[in-house]
Protein backbone atom coordinates (compact mmCIF):
# COMPACT_ATOMS: atom_id res chain seq x y z
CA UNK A 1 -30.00 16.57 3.52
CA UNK A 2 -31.16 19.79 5.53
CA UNK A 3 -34.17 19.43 7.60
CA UNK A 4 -35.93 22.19 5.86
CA UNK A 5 -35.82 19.82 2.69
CA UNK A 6 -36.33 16.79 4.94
CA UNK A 7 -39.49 18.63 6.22
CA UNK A 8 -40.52 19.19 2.83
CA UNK A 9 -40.38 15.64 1.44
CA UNK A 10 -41.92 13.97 4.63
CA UNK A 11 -44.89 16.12 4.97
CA UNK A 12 -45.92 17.11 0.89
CA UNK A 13 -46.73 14.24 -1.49
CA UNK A 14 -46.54 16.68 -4.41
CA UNK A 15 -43.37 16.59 -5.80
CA UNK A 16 -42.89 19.92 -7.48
CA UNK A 17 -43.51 21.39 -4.05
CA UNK A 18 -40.67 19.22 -2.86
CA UNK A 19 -38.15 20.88 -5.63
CA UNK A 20 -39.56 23.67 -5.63
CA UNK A 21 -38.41 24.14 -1.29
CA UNK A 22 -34.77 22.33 -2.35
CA UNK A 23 -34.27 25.10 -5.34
CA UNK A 24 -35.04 27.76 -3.30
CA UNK A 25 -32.97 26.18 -0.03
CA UNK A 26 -29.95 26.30 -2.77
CA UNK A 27 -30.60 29.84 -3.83
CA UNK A 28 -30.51 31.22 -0.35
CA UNK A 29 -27.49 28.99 0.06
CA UNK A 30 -25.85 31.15 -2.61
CA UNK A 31 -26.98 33.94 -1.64
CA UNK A 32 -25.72 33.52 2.31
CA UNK A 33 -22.25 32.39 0.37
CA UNK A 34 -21.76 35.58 -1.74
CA UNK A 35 -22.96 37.97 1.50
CA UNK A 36 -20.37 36.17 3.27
CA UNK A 37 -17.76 36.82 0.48
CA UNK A 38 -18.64 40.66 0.78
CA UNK A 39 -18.08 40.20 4.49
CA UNK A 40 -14.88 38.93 4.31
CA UNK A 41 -14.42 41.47 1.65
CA UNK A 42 -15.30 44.28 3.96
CA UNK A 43 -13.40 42.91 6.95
CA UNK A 44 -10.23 43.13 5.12
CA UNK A 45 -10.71 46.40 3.99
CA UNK A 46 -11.00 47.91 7.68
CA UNK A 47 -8.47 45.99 8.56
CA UNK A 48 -5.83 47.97 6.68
C-alpha cells in the first residue's frame, strides 16, 4: 500500500477520512496514467 494511504490509516481513526485519502490517491493515479498516455501520444507525434 502507498505511504500516503499508510499515513492515512496510522494516524486518523475515522474511517471515512481513511477512504476518502485512498479514493482520491486512485483518482490522481488515473489521472497521472492518462497524462502519461497523452505524453506518449505527443512524443510520437514529433517523432515523425
Amino acid at each position: 500500500m502507498n505511504s500516503v494511504i499508510d499515513a492515512a490509516y496510522r494516524h486518523s481513526g475515522n474511517k471515512y477520512l481513511q477512504d476518502k485519502v485512498a479514493s482520491n490517491y486512485n483518482e490522481i493515479q488515473v489521472i497521472l496514467s492518462k497524462i502519461e498516455e497523452e505524453q506518449d501520444k505527443i512524443l510520437e507525434r514529433l517523432k515523425n
